[in-house]
PDB file of N, CA and C in Angstrom:
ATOM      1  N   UNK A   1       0.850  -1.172   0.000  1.00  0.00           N
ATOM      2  CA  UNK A   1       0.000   0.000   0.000  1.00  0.00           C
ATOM      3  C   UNK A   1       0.890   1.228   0.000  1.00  0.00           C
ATOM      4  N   UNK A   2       0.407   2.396  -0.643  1.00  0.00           N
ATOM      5  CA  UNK A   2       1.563   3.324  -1.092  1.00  0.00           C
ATOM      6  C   UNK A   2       0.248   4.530  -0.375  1.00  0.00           C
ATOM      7  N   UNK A   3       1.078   4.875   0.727  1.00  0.00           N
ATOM      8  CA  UNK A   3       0.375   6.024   1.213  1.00  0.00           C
ATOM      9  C   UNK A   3       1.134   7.581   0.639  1.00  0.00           C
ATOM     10  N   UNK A   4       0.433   8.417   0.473  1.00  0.00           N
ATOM     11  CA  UNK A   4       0.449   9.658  -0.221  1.00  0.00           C
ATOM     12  C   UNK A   4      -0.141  10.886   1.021  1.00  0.00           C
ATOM     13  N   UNK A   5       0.493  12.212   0.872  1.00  0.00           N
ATOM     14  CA  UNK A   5      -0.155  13.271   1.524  1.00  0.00           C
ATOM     15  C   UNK A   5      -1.519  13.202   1.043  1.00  0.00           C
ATOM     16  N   UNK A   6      -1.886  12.889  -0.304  1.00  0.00           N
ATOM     17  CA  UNK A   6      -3.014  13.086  -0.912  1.00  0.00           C
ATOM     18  C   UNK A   6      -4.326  12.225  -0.651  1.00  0.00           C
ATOM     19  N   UNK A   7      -3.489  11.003  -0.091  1.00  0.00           N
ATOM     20  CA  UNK A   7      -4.252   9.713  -0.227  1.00  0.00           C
ATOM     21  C   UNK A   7      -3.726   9.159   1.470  1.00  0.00           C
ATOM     22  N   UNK A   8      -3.993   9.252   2.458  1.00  0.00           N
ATOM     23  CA  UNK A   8      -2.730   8.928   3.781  1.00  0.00           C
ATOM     24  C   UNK A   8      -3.688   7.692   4.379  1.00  0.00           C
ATOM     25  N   UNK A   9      -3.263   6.669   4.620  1.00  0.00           N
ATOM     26  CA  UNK A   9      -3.087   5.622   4.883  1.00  0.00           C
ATOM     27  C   UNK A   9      -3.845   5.530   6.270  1.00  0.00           C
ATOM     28  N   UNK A  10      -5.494   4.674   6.480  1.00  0.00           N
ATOM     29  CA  UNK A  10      -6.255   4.938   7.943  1.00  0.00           C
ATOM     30  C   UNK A  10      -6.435   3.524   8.122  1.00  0.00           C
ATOM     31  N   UNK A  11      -6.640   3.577   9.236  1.00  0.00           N
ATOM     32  CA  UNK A  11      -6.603   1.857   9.844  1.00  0.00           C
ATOM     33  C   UNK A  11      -7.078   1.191   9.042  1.00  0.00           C
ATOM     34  N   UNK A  12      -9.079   1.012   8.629  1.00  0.00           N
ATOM     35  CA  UNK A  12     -10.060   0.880   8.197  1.00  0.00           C
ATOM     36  C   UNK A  12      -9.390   0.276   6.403  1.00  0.00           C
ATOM     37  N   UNK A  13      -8.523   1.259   6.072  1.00  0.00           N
ATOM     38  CA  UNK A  13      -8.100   0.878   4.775  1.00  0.00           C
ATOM     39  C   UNK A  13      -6.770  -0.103   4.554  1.00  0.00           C
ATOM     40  N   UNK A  14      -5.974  -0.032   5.874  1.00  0.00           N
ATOM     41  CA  UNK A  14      -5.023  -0.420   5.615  1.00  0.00           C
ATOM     42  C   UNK A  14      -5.634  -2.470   6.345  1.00  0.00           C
ATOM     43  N   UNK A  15      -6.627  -2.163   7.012  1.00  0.00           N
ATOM     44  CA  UNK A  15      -7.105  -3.822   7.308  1.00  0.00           C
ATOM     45  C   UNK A  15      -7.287  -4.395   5.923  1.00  0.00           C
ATOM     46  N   UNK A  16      -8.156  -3.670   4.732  1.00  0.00           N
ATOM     47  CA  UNK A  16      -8.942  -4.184   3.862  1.00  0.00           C
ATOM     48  C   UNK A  16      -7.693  -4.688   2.818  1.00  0.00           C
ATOM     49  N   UNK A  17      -7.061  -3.417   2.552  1.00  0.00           N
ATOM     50  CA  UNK A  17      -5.970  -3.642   1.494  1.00  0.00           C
ATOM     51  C   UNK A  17      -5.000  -4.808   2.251  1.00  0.00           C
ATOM     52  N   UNK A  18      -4.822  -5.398   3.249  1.00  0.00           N
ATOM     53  CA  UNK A  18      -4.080  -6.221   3.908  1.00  0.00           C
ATOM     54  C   UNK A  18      -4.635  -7.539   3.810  1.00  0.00           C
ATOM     55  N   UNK A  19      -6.160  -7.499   3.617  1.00  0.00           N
ATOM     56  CA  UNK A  19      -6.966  -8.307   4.220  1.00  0.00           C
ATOM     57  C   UNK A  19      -6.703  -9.003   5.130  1.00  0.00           C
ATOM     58  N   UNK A  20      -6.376  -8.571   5.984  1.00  0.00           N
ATOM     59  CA  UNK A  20      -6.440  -8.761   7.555  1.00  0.00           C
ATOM     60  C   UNK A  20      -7.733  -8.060   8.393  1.00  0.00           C
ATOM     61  N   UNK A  21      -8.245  -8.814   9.356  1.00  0.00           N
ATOM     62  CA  UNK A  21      -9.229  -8.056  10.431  1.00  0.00           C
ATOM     63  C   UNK A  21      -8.594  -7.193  11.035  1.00  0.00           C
ATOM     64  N   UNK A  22      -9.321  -6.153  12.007  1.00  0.00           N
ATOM     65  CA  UNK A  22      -8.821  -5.183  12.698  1.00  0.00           C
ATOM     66  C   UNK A  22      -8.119  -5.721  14.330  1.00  0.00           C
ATOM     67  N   UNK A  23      -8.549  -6.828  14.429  1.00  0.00           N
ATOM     68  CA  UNK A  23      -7.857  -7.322  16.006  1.00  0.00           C
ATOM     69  C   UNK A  23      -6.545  -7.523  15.393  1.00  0.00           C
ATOM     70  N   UNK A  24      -6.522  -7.541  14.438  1.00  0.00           N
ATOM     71  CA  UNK A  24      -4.695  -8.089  13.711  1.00  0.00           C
ATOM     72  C   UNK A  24      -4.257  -6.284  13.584  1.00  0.00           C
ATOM     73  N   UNK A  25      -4.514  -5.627  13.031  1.00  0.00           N
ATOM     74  CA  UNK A  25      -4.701  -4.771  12.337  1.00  0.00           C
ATOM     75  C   UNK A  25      -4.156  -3.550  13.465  1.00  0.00           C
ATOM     76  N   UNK A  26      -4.914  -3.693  13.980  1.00  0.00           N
ATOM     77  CA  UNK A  26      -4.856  -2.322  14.905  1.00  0.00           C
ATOM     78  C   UNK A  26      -3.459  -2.156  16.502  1.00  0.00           C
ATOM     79  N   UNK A  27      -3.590  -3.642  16.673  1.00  0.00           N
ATOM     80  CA  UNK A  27      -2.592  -3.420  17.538  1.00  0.00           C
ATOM     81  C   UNK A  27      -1.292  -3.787  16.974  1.00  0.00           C
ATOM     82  N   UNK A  28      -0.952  -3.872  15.549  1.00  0.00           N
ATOM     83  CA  UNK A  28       0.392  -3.835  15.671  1.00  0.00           C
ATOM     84  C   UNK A  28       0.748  -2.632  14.811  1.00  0.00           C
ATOM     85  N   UNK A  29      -0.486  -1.502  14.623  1.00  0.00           N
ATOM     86  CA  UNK A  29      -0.211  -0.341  14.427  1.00  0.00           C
ATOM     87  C   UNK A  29       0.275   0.377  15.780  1.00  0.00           C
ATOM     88  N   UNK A  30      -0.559   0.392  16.433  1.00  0.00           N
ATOM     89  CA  UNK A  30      -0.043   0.508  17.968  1.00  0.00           C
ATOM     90  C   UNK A  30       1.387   0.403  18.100  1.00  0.00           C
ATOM     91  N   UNK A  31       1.698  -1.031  17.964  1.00  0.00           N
ATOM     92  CA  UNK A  31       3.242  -1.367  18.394  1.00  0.00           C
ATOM     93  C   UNK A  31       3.903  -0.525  17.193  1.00  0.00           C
ATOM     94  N   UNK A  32       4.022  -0.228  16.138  1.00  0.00           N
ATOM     95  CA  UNK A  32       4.811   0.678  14.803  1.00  0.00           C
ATOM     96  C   UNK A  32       4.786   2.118  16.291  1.00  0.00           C
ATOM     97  N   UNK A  33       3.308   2.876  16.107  1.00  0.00           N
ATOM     98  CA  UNK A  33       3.539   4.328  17.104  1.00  0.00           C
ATOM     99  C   UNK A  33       4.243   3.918  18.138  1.00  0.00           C
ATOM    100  N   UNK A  34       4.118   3.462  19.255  1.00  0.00           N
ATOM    101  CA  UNK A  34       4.972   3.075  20.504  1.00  0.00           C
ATOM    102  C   UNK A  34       6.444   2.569  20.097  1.00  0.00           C
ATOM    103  N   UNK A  35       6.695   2.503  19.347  1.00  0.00           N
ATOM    104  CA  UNK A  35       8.436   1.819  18.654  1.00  0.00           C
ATOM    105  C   UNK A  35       8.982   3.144  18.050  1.00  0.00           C
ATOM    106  N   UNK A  36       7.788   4.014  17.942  1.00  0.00           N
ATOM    107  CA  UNK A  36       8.643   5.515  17.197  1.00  0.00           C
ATOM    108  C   UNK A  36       8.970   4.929  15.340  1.00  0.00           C
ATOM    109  N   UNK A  37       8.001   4.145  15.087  1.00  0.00           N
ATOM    110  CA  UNK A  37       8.386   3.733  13.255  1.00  0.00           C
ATOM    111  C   UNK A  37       6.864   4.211  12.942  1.00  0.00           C
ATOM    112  N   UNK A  38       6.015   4.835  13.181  1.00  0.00           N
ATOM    113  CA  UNK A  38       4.940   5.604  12.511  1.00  0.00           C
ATOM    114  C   UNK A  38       4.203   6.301  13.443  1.00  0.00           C
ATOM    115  N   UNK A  39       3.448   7.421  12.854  1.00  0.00           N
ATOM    116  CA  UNK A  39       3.113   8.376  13.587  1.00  0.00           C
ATOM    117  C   UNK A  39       1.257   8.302  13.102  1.00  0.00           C
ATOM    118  N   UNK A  40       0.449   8.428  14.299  1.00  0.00           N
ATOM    119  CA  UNK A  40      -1.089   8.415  14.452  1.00  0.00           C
ATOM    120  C   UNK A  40      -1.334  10.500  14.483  1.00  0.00           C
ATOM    121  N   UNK A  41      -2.097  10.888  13.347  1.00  0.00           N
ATOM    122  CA  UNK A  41      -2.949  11.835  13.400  1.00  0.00           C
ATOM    123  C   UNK A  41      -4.515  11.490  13.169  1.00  0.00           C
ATOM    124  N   UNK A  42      -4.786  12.542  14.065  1.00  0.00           N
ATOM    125  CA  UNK A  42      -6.849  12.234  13.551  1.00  0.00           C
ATOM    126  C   UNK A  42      -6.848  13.277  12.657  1.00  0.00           C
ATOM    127  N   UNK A  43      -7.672  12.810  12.095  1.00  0.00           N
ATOM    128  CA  UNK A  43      -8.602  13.441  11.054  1.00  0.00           C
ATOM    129  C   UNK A  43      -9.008  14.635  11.717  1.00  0.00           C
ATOM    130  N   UNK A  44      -8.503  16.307  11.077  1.00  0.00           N
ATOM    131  CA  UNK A  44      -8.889  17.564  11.325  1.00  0.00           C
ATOM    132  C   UNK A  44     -10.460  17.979  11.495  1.00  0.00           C
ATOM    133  N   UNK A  45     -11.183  17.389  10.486  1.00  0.00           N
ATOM    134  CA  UNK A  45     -12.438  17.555  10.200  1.00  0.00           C
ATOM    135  C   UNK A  45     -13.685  16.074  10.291  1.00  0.00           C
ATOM    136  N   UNK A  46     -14.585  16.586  10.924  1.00  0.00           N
ATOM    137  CA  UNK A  46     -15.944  15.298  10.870  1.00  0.00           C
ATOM    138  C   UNK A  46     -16.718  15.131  10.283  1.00  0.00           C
ATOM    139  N   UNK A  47     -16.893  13.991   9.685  1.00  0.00           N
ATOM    140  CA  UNK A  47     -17.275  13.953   8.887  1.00  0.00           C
ATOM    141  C   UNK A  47     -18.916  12.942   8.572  1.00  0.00           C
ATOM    142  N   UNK A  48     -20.360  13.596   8.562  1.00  0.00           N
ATOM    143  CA  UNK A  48     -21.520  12.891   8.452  1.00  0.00           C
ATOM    144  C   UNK A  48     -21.600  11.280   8.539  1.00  0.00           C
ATOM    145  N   UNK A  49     -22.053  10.777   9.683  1.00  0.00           N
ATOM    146  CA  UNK A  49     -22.193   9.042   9.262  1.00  0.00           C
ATOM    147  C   UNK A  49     -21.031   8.211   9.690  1.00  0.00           C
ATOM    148  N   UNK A  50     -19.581   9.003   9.796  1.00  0.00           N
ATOM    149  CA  UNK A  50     -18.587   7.722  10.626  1.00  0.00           C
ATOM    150  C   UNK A  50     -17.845   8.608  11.476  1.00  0.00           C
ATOM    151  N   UNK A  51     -17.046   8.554  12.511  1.00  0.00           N
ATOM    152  CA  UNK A  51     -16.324   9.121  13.505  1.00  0.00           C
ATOM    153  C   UNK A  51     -15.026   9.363  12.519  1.00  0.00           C
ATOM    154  N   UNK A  52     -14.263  10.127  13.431  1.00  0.00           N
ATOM    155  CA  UNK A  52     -12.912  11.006  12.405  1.00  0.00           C
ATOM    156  C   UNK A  52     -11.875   9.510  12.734  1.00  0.00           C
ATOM    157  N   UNK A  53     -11.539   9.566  11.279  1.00  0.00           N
ATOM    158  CA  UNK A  53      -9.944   8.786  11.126  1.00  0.00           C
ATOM    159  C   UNK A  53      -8.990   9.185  11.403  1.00  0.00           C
ATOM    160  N   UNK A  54      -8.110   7.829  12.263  1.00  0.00           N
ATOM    161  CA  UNK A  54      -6.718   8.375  12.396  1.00  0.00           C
ATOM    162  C   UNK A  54      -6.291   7.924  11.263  1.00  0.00           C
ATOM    163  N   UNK A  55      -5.306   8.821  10.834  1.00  0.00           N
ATOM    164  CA  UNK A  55      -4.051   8.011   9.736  1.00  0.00           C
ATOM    165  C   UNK A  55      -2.787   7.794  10.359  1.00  0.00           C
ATOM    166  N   UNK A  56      -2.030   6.958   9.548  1.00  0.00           N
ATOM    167  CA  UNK A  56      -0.619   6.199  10.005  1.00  0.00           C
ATOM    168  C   UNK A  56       0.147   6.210   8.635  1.00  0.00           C
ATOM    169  N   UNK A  57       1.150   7.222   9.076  1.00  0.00           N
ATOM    170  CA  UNK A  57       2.468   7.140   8.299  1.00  0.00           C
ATOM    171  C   UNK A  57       4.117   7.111   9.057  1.00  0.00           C
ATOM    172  N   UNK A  58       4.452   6.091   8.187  1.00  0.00           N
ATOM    173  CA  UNK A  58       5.883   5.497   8.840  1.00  0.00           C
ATOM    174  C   UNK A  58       6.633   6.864   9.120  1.00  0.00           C
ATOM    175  N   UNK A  59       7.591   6.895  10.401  1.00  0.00           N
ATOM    176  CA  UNK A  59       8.633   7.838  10.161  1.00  0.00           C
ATOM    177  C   UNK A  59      10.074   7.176   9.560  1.00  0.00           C
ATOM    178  N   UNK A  60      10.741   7.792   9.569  1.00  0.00           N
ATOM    179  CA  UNK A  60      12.177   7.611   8.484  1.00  0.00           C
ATOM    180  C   UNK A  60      12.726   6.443   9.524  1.00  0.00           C
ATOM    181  N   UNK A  61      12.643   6.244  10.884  1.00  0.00           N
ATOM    182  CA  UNK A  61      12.752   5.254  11.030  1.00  0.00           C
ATOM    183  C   UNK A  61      12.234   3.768  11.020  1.00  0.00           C
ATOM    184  N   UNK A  62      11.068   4.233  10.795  1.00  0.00           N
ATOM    185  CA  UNK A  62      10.040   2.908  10.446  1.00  0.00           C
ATOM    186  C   UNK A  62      10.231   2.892   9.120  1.00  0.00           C
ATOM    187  N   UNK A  63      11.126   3.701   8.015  1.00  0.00           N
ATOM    188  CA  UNK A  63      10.921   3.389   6.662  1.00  0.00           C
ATOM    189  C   UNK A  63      11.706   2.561   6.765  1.00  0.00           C
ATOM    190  N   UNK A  64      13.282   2.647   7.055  1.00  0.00           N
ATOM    191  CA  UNK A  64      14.334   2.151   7.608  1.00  0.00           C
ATOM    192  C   UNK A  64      13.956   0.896   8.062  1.00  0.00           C
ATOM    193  N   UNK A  65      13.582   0.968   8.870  1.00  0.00           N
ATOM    194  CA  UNK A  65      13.127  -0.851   9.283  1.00  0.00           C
ATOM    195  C   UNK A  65      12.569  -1.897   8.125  1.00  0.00           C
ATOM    196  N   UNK A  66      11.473  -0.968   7.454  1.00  0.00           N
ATOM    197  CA  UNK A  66      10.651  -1.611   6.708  1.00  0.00           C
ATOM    198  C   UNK A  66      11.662  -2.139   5.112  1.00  0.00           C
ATOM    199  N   UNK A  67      12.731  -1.281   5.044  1.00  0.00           N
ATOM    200  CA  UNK A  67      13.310  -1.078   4.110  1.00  0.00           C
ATOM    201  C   UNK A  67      14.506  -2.350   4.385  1.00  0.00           C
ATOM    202  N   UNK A  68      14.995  -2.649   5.756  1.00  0.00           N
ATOM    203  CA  UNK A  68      15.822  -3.459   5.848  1.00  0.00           C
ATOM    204  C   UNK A  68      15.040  -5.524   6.198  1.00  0.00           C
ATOM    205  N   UNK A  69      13.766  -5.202   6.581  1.00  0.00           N
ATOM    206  CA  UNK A  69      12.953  -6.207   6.672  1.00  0.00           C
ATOM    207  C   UNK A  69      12.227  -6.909   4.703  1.00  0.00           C
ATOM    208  N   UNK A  70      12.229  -6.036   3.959  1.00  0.00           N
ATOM    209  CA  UNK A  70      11.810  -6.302   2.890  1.00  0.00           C
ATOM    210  C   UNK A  70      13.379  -6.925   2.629  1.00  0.00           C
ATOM    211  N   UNK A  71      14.722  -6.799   2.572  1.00  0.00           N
ATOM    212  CA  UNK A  71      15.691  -6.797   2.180  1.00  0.00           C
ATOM    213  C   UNK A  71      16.042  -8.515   3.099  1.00  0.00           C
ATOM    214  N   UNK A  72      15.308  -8.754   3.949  1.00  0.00           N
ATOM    215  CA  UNK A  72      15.997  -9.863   4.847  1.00  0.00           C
ATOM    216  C   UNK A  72      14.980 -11.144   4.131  1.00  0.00           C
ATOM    217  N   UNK A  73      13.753 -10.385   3.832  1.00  0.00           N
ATOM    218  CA  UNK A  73      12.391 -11.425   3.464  1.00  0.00           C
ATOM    219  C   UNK A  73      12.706 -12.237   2.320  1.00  0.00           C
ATOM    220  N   UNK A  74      13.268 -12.143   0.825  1.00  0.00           N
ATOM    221  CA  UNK A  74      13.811 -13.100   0.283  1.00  0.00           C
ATOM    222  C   UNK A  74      14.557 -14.096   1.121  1.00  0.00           C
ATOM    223  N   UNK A  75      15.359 -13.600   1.470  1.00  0.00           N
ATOM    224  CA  UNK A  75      16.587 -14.836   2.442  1.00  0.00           C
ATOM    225  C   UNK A  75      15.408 -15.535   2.967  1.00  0.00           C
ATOM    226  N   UNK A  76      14.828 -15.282   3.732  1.00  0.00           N
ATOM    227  CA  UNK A  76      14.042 -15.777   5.070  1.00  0.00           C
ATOM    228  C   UNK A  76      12.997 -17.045   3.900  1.00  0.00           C
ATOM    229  N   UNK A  77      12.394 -16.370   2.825  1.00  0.00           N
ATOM    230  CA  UNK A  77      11.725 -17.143   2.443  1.00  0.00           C
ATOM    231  C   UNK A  77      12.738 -18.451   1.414  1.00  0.00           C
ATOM    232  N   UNK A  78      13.197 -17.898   0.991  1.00  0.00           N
ATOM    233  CA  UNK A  78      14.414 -18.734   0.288  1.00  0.00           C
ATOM    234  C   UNK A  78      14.968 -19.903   0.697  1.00  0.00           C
ATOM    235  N   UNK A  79      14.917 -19.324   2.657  1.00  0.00           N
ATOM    236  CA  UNK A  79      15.632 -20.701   3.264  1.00  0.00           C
ATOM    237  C   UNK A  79      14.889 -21.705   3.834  1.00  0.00           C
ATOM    238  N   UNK A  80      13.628 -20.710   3.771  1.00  0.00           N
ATOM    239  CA  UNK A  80      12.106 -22.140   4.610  1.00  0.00           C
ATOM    240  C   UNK A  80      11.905 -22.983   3.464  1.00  0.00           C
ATOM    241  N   UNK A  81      12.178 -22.396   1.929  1.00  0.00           N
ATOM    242  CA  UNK A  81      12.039 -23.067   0.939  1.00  0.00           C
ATOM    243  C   UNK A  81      13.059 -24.291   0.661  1.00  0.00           C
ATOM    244  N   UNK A  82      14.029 -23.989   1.218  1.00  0.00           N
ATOM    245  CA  UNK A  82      15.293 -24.976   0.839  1.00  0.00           C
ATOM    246  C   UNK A  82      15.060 -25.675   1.876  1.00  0.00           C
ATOM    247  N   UNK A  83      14.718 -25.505   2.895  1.00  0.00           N
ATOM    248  CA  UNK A  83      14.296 -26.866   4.374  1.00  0.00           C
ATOM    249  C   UNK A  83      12.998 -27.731   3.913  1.00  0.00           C
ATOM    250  N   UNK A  84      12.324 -27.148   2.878  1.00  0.00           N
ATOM    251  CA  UNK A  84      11.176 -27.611   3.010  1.00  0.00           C
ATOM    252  C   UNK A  84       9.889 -27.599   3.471  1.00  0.00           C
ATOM    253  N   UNK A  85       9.924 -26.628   3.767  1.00  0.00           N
ATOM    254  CA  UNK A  85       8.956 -25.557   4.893  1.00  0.00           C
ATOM    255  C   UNK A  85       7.923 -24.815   4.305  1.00  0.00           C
ATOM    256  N   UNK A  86       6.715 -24.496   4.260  1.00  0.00           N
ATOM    257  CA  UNK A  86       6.045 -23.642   3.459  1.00  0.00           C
ATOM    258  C   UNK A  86       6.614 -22.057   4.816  1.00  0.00           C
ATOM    259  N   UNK A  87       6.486 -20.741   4.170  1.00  0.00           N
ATOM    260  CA  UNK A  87       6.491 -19.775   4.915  1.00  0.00           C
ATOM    261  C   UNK A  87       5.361 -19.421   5.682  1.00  0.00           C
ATOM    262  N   UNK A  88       4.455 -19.908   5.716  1.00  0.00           N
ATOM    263  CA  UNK A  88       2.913 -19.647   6.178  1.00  0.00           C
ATOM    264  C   UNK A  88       2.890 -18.213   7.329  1.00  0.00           C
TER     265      UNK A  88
END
Protein backbone atom coordinates (compact mmCIF):
# COMPACT_ATOMS: atom_id res chain seq x y z
CA UNK A 1 0.00 0.00 0.00
CA UNK A 2 1.56 3.32 -1.09
CA UNK A 3 0.37 6.02 1.21
CA UNK A 4 0.45 9.66 -0.22
CA UNK A 5 -0.16 13.27 1.52
CA UNK A 6 -3.01 13.09 -0.91
CA UNK A 7 -4.25 9.71 -0.23
CA UNK A 8 -2.73 8.93 3.78
CA UNK A 9 -3.09 5.62 4.88
CA UNK A 10 -6.25 4.94 7.94
CA UNK A 11 -6.60 1.86 9.84
CA UNK A 12 -10.06 0.88 8.20
CA UNK A 13 -8.10 0.88 4.78
CA UNK A 14 -5.02 -0.42 5.62
CA UNK A 15 -7.10 -3.82 7.31
CA UNK A 16 -8.94 -4.18 3.86
CA UNK A 17 -5.97 -3.64 1.49
CA UNK A 18 -4.08 -6.22 3.91
CA UNK A 19 -6.97 -8.31 4.22
CA UNK A 20 -6.44 -8.76 7.56
CA UNK A 21 -9.23 -8.06 10.43
CA UNK A 22 -8.82 -5.18 12.70
CA UNK A 23 -7.86 -7.32 16.01
CA UNK A 24 -4.69 -8.09 13.71
CA UNK A 25 -4.70 -4.77 12.34
CA UNK A 26 -4.86 -2.32 14.91
CA UNK A 27 -2.59 -3.42 17.54
CA UNK A 28 0.39 -3.84 15.67
CA UNK A 29 -0.21 -0.34 14.43
CA UNK A 30 -0.04 0.51 17.97
CA UNK A 31 3.24 -1.37 18.39
CA UNK A 32 4.81 0.68 14.80
CA UNK A 33 3.54 4.33 17.10
CA UNK A 34 4.97 3.07 20.50
CA UNK A 35 8.44 1.82 18.65
CA UNK A 36 8.64 5.52 17.20
CA UNK A 37 8.39 3.73 13.26
CA UNK A 38 4.94 5.60 12.51
CA UNK A 39 3.11 8.38 13.59
CA UNK A 40 -1.09 8.42 14.45
CA UNK A 41 -2.95 11.83 13.40
CA UNK A 42 -6.85 12.23 13.55
CA UNK A 43 -8.60 13.44 11.05
CA UNK A 44 -8.89 17.56 11.32
CA UNK A 45 -12.44 17.55 10.20
CA UNK A 46 -15.94 15.30 10.87
CA UNK A 47 -17.28 13.95 8.89
CA UNK A 48 -21.52 12.89 8.45
CA UNK A 49 -22.19 9.04 9.26
CA UNK A 50 -18.59 7.72 10.63
CA UNK A 51 -16.32 9.12 13.50
CA UNK A 52 -12.91 11.01 12.40
CA UNK A 53 -9.94 8.79 11.13
CA UNK A 54 -6.72 8.38 12.40
CA UNK A 55 -4.05 8.01 9.74
CA UNK A 56 -0.62 6.20 10.00
CA UNK A 57 2.47 7.14 8.30
CA UNK A 58 5.88 5.50 8.84
CA UNK A 59 8.63 7.84 10.16
CA UNK A 60 12.18 7.61 8.48
CA UNK A 61 12.75 5.25 11.03
CA UNK A 62 10.04 2.91 10.45
CA UNK A 63 10.92 3.39 6.66
CA UNK A 64 14.33 2.15 7.61
CA UNK A 65 13.13 -0.85 9.28
CA UNK A 66 10.65 -1.61 6.71
CA UNK A 67 13.31 -1.08 4.11
CA UNK A 68 15.82 -3.46 5.85
CA UNK A 69 12.95 -6.21 6.67
CA UNK A 70 11.81 -6.30 2.89
CA UNK A 71 15.69 -6.80 2.18
CA UNK A 72 16.00 -9.86 4.85
CA UNK A 73 12.39 -11.43 3.46
CA UNK A 74 13.81 -13.10 0.28
CA UNK A 75 16.59 -14.84 2.44
CA UNK A 76 14.04 -15.78 5.07
CA UNK A 77 11.72 -17.14 2.44
CA UNK A 78 14.41 -18.73 0.29
CA UNK A 79 15.63 -20.70 3.26
CA UNK A 80 12.11 -22.14 4.61
CA UNK A 81 12.04 -23.07 0.94
CA UNK A 82 15.29 -24.98 0.84
CA UNK A 83 14.30 -26.87 4.37
CA UNK A 84 11.18 -27.61 3.01
CA UNK A 85 8.96 -25.56 4.89
CA UNK A 86 6.04 -23.64 3.46
CA UNK A 87 6.49 -19.77 4.92
CA UNK A 88 2.91 -19.65 6.18
Amino acid sequence: MASTPESPAWGLKICEEADLGSGTVYPILERLVDAGWAVRTQEADAHPGRPKRYYYELTASGQAAAAQARQRRPRLFGQLAADGRSPA
